[in-house]
Protein backbone atom coordinates (compact mmCIF):
# COMPACT_ATOMS: atom_id res chain seq x y z
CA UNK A 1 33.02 14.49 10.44
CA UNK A 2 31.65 11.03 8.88
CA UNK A 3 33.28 8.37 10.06
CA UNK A 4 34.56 6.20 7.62
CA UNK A 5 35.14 2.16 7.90
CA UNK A 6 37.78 0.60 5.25
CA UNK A 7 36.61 -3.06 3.86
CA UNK A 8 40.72 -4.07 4.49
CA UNK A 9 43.79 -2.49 6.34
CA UNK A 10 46.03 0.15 5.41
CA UNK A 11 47.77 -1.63 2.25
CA UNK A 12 50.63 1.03 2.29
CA UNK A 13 51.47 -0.53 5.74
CA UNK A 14 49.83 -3.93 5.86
CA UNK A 15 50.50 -6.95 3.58
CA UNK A 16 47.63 -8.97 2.50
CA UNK A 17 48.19 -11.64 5.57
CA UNK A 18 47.43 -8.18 7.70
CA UNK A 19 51.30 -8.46 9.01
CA UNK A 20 53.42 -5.33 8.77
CA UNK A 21 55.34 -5.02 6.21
CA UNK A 22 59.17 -5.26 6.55
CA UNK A 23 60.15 -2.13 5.57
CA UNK A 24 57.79 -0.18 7.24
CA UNK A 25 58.73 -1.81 10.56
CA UNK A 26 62.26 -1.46 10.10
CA UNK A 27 61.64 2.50 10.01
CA UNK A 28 59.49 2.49 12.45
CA UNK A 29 62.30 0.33 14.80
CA UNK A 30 65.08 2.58 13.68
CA UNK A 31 62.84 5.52 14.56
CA UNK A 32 62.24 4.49 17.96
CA UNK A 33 66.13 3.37 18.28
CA UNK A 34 66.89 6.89 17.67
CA UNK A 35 64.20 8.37 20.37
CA UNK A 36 65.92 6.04 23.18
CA UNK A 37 69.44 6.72 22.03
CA UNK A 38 68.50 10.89 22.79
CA UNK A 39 67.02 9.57 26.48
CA UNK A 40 70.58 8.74 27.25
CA UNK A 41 69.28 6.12 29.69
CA UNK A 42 69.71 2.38 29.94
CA UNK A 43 66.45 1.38 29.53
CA UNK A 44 65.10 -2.18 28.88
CA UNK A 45 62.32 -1.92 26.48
CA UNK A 46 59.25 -4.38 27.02
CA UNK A 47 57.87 -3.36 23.68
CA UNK A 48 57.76 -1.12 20.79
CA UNK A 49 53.50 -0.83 19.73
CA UNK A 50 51.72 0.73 16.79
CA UNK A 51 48.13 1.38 17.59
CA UNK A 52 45.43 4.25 16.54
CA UNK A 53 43.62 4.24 13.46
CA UNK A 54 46.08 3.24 11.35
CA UNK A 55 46.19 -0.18 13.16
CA UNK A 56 42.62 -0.15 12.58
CA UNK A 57 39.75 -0.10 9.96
CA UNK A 58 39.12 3.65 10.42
CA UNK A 59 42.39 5.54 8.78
CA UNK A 60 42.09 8.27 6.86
CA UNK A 61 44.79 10.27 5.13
CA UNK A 62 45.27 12.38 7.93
CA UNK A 63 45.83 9.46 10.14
CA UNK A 64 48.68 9.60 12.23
CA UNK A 65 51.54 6.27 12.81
CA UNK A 66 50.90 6.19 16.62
CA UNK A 67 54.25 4.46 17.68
CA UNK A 68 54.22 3.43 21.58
CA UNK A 69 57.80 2.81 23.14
CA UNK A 70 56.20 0.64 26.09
CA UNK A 71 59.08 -0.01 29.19
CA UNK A 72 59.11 0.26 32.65
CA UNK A 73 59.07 3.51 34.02
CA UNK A 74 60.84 3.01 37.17
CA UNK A 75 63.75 2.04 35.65
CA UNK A 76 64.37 5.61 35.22
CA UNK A 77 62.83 6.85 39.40
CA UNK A 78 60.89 5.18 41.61
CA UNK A 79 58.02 7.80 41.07
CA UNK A 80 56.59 6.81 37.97
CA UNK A 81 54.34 9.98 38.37
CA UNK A 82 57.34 12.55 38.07
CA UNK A 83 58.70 10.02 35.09
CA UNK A 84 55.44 10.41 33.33
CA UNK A 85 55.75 13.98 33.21
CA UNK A 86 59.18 14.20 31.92
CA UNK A 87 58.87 12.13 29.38
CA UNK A 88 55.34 13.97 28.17
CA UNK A 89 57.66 16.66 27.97
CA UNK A 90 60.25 15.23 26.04
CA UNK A 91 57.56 13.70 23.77
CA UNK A 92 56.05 16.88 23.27
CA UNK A 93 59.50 18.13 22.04
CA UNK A 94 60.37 15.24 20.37
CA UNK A 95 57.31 15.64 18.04
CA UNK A 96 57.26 19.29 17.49
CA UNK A 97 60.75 19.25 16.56
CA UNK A 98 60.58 16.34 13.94
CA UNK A 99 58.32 16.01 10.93
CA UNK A 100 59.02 12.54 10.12
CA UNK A 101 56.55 11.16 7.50
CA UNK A 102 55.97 7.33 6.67
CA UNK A 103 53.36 6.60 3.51
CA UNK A 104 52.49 9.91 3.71
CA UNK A 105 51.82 9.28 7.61
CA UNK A 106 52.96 10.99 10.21
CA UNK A 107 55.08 9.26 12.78
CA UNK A 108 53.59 10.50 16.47
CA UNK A 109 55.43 9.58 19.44
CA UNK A 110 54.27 8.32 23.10
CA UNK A 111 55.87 6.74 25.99
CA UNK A 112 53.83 3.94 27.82
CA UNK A 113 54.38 2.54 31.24
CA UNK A 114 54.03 -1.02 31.54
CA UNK A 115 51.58 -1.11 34.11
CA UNK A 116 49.45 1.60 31.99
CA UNK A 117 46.45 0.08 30.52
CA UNK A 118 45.84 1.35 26.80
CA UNK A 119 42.29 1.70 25.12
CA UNK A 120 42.82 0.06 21.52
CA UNK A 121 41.06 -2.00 19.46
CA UNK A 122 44.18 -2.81 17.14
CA UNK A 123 47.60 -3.14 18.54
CA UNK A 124 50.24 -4.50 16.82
CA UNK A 125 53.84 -5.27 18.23
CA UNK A 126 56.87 -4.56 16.61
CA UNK A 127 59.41 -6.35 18.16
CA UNK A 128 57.39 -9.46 18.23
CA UNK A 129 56.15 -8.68 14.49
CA UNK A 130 52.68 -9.94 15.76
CA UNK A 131 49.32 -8.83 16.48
CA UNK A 132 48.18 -8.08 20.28
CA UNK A 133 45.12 -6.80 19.83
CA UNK A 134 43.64 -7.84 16.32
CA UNK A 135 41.09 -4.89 14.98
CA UNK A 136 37.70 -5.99 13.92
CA UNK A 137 35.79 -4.28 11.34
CA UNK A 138 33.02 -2.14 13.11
CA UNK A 139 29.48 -2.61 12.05
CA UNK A 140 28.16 1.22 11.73
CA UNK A 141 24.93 0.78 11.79
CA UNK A 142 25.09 -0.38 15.33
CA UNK A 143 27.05 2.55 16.51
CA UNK A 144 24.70 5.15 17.89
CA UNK A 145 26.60 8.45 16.94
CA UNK A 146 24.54 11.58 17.86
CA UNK A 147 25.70 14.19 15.09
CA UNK A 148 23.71 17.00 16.52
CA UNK A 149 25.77 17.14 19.87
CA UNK A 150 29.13 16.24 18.54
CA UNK A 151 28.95 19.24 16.24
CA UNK A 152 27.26 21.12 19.44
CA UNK A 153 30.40 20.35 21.03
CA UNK A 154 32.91 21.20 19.04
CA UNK A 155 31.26 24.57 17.89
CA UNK A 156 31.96 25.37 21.57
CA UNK A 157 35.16 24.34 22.00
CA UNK A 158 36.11 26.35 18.50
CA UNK A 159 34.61 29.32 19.89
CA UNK A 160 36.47 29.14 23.15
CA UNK A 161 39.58 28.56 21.61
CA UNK A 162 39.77 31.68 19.18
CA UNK A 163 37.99 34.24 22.08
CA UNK A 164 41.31 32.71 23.84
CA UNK A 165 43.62 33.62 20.84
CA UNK A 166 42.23 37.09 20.81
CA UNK A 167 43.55 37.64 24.48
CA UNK A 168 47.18 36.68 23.29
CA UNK A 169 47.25 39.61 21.69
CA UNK A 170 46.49 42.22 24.28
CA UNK A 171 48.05 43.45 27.15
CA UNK A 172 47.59 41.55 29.99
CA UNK A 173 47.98 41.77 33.95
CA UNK A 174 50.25 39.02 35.36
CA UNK A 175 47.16 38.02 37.15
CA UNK A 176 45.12 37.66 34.48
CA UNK A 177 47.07 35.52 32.50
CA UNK A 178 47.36 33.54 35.20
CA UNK A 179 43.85 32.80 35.32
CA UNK A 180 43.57 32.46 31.76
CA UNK A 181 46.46 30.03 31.99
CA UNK A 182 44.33 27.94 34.48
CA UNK A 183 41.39 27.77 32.18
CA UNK A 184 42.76 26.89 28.99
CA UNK A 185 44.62 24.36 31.02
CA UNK A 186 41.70 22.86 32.26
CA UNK A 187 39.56 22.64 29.23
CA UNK A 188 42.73 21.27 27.44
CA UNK A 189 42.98 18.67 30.54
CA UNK A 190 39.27 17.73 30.12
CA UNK A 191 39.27 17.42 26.55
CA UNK A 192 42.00 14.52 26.77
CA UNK A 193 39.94 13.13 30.10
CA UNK A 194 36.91 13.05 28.02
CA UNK A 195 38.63 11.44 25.14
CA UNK A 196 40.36 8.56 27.09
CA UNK A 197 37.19 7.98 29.22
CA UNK A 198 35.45 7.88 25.95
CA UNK A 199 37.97 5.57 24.77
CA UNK A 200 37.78 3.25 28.01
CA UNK A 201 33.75 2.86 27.83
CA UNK A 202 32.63 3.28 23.94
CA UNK A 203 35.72 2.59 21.94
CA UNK A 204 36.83 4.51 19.54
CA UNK A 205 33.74 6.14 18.21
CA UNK A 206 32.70 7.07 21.24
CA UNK A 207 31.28 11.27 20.61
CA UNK A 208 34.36 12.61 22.39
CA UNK A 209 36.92 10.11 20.69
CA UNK A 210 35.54 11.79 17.92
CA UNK A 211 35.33 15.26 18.95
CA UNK A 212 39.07 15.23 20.05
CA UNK A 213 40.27 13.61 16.63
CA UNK A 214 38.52 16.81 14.67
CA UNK A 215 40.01 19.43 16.70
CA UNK A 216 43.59 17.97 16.52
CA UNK A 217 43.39 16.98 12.78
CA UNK A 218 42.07 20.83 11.98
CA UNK A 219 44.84 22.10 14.48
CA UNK A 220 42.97 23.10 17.60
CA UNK A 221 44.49 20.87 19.89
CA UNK A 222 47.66 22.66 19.11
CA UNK A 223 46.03 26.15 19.40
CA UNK A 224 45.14 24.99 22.74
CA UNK A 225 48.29 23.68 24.26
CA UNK A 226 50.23 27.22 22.29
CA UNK A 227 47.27 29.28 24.64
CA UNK A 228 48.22 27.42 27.70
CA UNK A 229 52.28 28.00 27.23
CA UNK A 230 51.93 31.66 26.21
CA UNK A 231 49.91 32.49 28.92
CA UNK A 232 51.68 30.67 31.44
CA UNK A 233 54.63 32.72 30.57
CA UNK A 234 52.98 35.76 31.10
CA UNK A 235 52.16 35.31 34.27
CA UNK A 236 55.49 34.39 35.49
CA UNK A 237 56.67 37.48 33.30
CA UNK A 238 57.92 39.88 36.03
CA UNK A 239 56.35 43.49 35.11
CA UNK A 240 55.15 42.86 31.92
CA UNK A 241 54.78 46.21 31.23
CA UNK A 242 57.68 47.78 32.74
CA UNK A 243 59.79 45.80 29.90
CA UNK A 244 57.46 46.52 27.53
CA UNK A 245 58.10 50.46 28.03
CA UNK A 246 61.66 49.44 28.28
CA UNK A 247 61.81 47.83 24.64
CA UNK A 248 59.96 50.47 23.32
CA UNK A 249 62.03 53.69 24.56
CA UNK A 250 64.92 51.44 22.73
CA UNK A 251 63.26 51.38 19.73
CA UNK A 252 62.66 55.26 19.94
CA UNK A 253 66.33 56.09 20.99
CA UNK A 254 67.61 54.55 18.35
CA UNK A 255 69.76 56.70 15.64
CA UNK A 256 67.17 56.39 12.57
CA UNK A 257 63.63 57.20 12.87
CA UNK A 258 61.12 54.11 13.04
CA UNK A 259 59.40 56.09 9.56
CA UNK A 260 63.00 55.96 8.27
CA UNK A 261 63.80 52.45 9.02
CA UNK A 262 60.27 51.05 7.94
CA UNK A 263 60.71 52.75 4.60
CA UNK A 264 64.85 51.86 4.28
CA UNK A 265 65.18 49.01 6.45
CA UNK A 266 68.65 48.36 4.43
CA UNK A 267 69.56 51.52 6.79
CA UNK A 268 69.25 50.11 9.90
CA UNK A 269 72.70 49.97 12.32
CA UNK A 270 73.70 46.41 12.60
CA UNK A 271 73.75 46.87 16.13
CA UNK A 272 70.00 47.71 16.55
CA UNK A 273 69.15 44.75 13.79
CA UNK A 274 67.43 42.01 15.71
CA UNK A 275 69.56 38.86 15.77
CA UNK A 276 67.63 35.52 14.74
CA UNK A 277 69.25 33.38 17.05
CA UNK A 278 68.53 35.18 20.04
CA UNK A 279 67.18 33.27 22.68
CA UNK A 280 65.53 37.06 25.10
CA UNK A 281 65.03 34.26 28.19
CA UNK A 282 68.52 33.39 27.97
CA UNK A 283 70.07 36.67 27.38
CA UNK A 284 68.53 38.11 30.57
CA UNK A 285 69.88 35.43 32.82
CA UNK A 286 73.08 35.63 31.45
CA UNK A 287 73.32 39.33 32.42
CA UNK A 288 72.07 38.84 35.75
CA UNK A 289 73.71 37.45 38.98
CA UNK A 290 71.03 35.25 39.57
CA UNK A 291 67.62 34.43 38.93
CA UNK A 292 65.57 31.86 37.15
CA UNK A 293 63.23 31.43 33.93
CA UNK A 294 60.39 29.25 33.20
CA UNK A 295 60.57 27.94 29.51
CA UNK A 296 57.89 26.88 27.35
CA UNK A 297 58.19 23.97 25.45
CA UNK A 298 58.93 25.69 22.12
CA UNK A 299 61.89 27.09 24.50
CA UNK A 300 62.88 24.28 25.75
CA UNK A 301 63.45 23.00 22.47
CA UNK A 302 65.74 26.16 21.04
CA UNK A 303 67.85 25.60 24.32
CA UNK A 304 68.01 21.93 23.85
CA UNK A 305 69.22 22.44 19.72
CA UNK A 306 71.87 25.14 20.86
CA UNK A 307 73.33 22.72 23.82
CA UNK A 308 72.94 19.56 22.70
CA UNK A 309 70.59 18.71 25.68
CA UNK A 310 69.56 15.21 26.07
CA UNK A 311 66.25 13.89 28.22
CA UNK A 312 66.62 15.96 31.93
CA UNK A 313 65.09 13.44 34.26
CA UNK A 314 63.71 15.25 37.66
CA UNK A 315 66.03 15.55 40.49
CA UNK A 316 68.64 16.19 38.14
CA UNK A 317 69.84 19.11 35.90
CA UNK A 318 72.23 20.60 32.80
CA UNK A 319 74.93 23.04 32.62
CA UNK A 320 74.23 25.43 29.85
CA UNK A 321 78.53 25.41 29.21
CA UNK A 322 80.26 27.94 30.84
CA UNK A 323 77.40 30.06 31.61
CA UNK A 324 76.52 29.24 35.28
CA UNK A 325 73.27 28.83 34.23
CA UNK A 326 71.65 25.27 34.88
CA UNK A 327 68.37 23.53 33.46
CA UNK A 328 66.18 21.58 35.22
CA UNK A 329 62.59 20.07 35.19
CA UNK A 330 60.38 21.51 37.62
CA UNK A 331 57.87 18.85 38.40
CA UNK A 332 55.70 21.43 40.27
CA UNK A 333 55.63 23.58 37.15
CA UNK A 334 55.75 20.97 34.70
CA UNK A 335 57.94 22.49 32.79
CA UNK A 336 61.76 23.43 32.66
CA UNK A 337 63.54 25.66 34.19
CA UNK A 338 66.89 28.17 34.03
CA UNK A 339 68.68 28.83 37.10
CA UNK A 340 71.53 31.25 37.77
């Protein structure tokens, strides 16, 4: 929880003139070359932007290589709303389906309008290989930090988060889940509000700058956003139950004995062996005539490995081959979609 203030900038990433260093920016370049290239759009890039802490005085070794691909979002749509949400999406995936470390950094992705105003103290531009927004040492003993509160605060948050977890693991009414859905999403919704307005009027150690950094860097954050997309599809989980029964007279109908099979799983029947790749969302669309499925964004991401899917921009959609299924982003939802 201390906050601590370095004398000098990140020397694994800064030279001693406080410019980038070469090969650190060439990575980072390459990196975001490689995230536009998988947009399959022809997009004209205002600027490519490392901010965060590690642009700043106040990194630590958890400190993450915030890289900003700043453009103009209506080059994609007109509605740079329904772009936004997209490309959160695609960020989200984007990061949770590469690990890409720099110095021991991580490198976190974001996508930045160029009309959106961004709360930094250090910003420094890649493609112009120049500082923005130069970072200036903070004087701590002119930062009022209440302690008290900000551990107040995130005692509550913690405790929200794992009476949350515990639900995920019972049976729940469509309804329910629905509701829980819609208040995990909104604490998760204010805990980023909080943050930015925190970021907008203090700075960055402002108490819920700080609050927000804990809980991501000791995995909360992520807790949070897994509650939200489990219980999300729940509710949209027509009878829950009924399928629940369903899988469970398989299991008892099958030709060993669950004792049998626990003890000897060598003797289980290939055909009742579960198959990793399996993909339950999919399978059920592809035996019905029609219907749709919501997908998480864990989901999202096995479909988009297995068909090669590139950034779905809303209005339009992807043919999963010759299945006669289609994807699509449901801006309503916020989330994509199968159709049959």
């Amino acid at each position: 929880m201390d906050v601590t203030v370095h004398s000098e900038l990140s020397r694994e990433i800064f030279d001693l003139n406080n410019k980038l260093k070469p090969k650190v920016k060439d990575v980072l370049l390459e990196i975001a070359k490689k995230v536009l290239e998988e947009l399959d759009e022809d997009i004209k890039i205002s600027d490519i932007v490392l901010t965060g802490s590690m642009a700043n005085y106040t990194y630590n070794e958890a400190s993450d290589l915030d890289l900003h691909i700043v453009f103009d979002f209506s080059q994609i749509n007109k509605d740079k709303r329904l772009v936004k949400k997209a490309l959160d999406c695609n960020k989200y995936v984007w990061n949770m389906r590469h690990d890409i470390f720099l110095k021991n950094h991580e490198v976190e992705l974001y996508y930045q309008d160029i009309d959106e105003p961004h709360a930094a103290t250090g910003m420094y531009s890649l493609v112009k290989d120049e500082w923005i927004k130069i970072p200036t040492k903070p004087d701590l003993s002119k930062i009022d930090i209440d302690k008290n509160l900000i551990v107040k605060k995130i005692k509550s948050y913690i405790s929200f988060i794992r009476m949350m977890k515990r639900e995920l693991s019972k049976d729940l009414t469509n309804d329910y889940a629905a509701k829980l859905n819609h208040k995990a999403g909104r604490i998760l919704e204010k805990l980023k509000q909080d943050r930015k307005d925190g970021l907008d009027e203090e700075g960055e150690f402002s108490e819920n700058n700080i609050i927000f950094k804990y809980l991501r860097k000791n995995g909360y954050v992520d807790d949070l956003v897994d509650i939200v997309n489990v219980m999300y599809d729940k509710s949209f989980t027509e009878k829950y139950e009924y399928l629940r029964a369903i899988k469970k007279k398989r299991h008892m109908n099958a030709t060993n004995s669950g004792l049998t099979r626990k003890k000897h799983p060598e003797f289980v029947p290939d055909i009742h062996r579960k198959d990793p790749t399996s993909f339950s969302k999919l399978e059920a669309l592809k035996m019905a005539q029609k219907g749709r499925q919501v997908l998480s964004p864990s989901e999202f991401n096995t479909l988009r490995k297995r068909y090669n899917i590139d950034l779905i921009l809303p209005g339009k959609f992807k043919s999963l081959g010759n299945t006669g299924i289609r994807v699509y982003f449901d801006t309503k939802l916020n989330r994509h979609v199968m159709e049959k």
